[in-house]
C-alpha atoms as a PDB file:
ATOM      1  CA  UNK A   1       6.228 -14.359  71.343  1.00  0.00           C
ATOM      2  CA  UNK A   2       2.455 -15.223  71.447  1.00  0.00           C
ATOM      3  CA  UNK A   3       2.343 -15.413  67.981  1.00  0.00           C
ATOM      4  CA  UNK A   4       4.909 -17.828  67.723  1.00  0.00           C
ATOM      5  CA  UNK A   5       3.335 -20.168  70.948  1.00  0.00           C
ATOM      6  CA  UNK A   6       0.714 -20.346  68.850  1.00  0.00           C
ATOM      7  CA  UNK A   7       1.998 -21.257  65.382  1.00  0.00           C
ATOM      8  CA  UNK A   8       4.097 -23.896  67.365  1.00  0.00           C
ATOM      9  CA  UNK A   9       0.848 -25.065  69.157  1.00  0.00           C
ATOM     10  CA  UNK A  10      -1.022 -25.428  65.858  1.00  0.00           C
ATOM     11  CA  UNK A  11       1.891 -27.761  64.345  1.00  0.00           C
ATOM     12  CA  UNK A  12       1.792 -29.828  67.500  1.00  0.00           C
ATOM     13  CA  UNK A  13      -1.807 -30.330  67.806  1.00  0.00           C
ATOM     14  CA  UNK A  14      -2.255 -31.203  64.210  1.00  0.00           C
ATOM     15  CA  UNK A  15       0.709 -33.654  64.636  1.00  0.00           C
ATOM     16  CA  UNK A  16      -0.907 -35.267  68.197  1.00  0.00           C
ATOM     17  CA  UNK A  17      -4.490 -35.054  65.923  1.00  0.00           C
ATOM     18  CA  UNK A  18      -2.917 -36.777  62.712  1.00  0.00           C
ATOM     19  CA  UNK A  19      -1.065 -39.347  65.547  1.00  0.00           C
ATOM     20  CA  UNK A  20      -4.660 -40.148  66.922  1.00  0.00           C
ATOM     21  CA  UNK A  21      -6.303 -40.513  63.315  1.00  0.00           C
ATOM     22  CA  UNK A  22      -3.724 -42.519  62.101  1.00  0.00           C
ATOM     23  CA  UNK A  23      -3.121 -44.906  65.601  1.00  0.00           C
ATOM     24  CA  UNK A  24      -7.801 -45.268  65.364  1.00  0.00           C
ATOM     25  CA  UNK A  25      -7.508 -46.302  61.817  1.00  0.00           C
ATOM     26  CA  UNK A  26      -4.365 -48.849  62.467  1.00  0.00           C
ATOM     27  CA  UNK A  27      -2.170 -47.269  60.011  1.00  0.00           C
ATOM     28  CA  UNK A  28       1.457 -45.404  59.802  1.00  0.00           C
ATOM     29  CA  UNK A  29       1.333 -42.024  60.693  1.00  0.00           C
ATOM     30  CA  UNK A  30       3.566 -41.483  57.202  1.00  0.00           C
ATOM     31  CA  UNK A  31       0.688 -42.855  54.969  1.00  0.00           C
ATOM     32  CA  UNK A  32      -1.684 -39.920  56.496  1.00  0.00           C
ATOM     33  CA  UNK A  33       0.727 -37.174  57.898  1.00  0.00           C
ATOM     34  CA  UNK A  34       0.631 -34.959  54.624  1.00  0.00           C
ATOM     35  CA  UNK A  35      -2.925 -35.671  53.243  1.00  0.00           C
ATOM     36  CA  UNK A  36      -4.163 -35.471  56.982  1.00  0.00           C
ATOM     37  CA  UNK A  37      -2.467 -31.664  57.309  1.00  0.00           C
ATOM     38  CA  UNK A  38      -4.191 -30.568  54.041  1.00  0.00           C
ATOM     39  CA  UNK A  39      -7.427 -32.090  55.286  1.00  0.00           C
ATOM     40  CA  UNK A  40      -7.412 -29.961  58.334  1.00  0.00           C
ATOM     41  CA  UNK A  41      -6.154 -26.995  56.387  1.00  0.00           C
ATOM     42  CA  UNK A  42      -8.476 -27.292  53.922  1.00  0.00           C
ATOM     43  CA  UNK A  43     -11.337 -27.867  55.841  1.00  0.00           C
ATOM     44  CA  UNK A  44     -10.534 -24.188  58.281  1.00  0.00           C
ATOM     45  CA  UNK A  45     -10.034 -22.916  54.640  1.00  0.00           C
ATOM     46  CA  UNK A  46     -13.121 -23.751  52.993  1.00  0.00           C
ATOM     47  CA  UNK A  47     -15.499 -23.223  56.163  1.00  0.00           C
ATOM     48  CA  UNK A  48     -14.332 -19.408  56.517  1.00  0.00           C
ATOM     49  CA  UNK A  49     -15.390 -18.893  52.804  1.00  0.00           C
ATOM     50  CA  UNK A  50     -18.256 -20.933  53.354  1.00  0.00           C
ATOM     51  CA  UNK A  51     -19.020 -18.200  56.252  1.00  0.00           C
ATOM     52  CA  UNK A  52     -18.384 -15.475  54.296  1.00  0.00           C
ATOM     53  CA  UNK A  53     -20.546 -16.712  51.446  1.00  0.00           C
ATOM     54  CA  UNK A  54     -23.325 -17.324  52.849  1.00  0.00           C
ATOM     55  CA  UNK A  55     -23.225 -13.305  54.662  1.00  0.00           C
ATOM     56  CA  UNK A  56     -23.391 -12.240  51.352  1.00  0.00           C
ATOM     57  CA  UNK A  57     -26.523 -13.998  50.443  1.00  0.00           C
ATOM     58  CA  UNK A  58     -27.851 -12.807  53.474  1.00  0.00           C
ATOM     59  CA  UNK A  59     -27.354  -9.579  53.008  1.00  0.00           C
ATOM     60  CA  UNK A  60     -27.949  -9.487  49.203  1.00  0.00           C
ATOM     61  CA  UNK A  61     -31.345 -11.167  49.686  1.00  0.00           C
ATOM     62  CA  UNK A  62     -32.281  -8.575  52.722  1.00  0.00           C
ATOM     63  CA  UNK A  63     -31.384  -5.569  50.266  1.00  0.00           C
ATOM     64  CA  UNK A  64     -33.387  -7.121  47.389  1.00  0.00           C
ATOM     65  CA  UNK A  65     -36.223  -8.196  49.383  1.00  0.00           C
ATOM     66  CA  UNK A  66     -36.194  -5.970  51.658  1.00  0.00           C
ATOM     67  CA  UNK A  67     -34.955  -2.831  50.383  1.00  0.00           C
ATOM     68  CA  UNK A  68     -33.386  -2.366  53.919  1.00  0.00           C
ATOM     69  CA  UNK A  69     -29.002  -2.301  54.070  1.00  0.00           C
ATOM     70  CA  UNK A  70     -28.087  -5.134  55.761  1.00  0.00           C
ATOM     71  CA  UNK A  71     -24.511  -4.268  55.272  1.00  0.00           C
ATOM     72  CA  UNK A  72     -21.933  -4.287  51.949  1.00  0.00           C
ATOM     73  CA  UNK A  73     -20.842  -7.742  50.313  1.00  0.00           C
ATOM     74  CA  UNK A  74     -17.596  -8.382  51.223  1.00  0.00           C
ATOM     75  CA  UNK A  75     -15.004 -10.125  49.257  1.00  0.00           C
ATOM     76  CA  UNK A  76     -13.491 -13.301  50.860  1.00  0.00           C
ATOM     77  CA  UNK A  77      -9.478 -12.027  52.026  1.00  0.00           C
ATOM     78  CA  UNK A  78      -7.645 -15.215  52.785  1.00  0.00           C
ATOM     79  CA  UNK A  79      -5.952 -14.109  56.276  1.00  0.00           C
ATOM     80  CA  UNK A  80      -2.248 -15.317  57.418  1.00  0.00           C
ATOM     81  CA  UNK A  81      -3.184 -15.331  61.578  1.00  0.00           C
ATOM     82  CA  UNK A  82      -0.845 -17.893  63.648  1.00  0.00           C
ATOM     83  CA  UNK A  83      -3.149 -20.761  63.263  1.00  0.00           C
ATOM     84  CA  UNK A  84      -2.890 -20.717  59.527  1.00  0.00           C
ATOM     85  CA  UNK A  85       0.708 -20.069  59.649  1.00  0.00           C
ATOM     86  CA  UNK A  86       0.492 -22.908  61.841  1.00  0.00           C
ATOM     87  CA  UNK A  87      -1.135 -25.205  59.284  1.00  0.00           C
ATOM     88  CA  UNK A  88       0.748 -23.944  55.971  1.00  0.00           C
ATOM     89  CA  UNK A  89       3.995 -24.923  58.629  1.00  0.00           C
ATOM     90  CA  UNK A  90       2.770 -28.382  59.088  1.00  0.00           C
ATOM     91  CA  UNK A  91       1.844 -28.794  55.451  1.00  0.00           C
ATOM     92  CA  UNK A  92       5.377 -27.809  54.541  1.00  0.00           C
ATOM     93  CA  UNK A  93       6.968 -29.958  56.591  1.00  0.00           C
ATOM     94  CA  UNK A  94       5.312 -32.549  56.233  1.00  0.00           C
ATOM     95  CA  UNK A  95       5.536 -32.388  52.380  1.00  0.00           C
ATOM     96  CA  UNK A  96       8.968 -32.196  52.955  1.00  0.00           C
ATOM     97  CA  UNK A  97       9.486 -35.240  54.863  1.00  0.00           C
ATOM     98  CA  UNK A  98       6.837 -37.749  52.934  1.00  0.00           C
ATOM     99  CA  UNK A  99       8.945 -36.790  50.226  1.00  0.00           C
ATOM    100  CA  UNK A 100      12.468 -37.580  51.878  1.00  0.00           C
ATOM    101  CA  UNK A 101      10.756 -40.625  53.090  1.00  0.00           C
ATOM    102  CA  UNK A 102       9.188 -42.074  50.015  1.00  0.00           C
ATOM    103  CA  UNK A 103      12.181 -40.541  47.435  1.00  0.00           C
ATOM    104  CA  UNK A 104      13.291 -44.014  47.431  1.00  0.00           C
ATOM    105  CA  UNK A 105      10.504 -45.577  46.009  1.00  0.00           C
ATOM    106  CA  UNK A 106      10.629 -42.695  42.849  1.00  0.00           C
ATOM    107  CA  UNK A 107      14.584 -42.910  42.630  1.00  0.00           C
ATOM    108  CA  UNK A 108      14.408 -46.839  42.073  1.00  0.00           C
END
C-alpha cells in the first residue's frame, strides 16, 4: 500500500510540476506533458549514474594512487523503486495521450 501511495504521488507531482512549467512559460500543458515527464525522468536517471560514476573514479584513483582499498567498482544497476515506477507511469501515459491527442494531425 505504501508502495503504491507513492507511485501515485510521483505521477501527481510530476503532473502539478509539468502544470507549473507549462502555466510559467504560457503554454498548453499538451505541448510539454510528454517531453516534460522524460525530462524529469531522465534527469533522476542520468544523475544516479552520474553518482555512481564518479565513486568509481574515486575509488579507482585511491587504489592506484594510493595502494589503499577504497572499496570495489560497482556496476551501475538501473533500480525499479516506486518513484521510478512512478515516472516510467507518467511517461506512459502521457505518451499515450499526446498520441490520442495529436493522432489527428498524422491521420489527416
Amino acid at each position: 500500500m505504501k508502495s503504491f501511495l507513492i507511485v501515485l504521488g510521483t505521477v501527481l507531482f510530476e503532473f502539478l510540476l509539468i502544470l507549473v512549467v507549462a502555466k510559467l512559460f504560457g503554454v498548453q500543458v499538451m505541448e510539454v506533458l510528454f517531453l516534460g515527464g522524460a525530462f524529469i525522468f531522465g534527469v533522476i536517471w542520468l544523475s544516479g549514474y552520474e553518482m555512481n560514476r564518479v565513486n568509481n573514479i574515486v575509488k579507482a584513483g585511491t587504489k592506484g594512487w594510493t595502494g589503499l582499498d577504497a572499496g570495489q567498482v560497482k556496476l551501475f544497476r538501473f533500480e525499479i523503486t516506486p518513484l521510478m515506477l512512478g515516472l516510467i507511469l507518467f511517461m506512459i501515459i502521457s505518451l499515450v495521450i499526446t498520441f490520442i491527442y495529436y493522432a489527428p494531425y498524422f491521420m489527416a
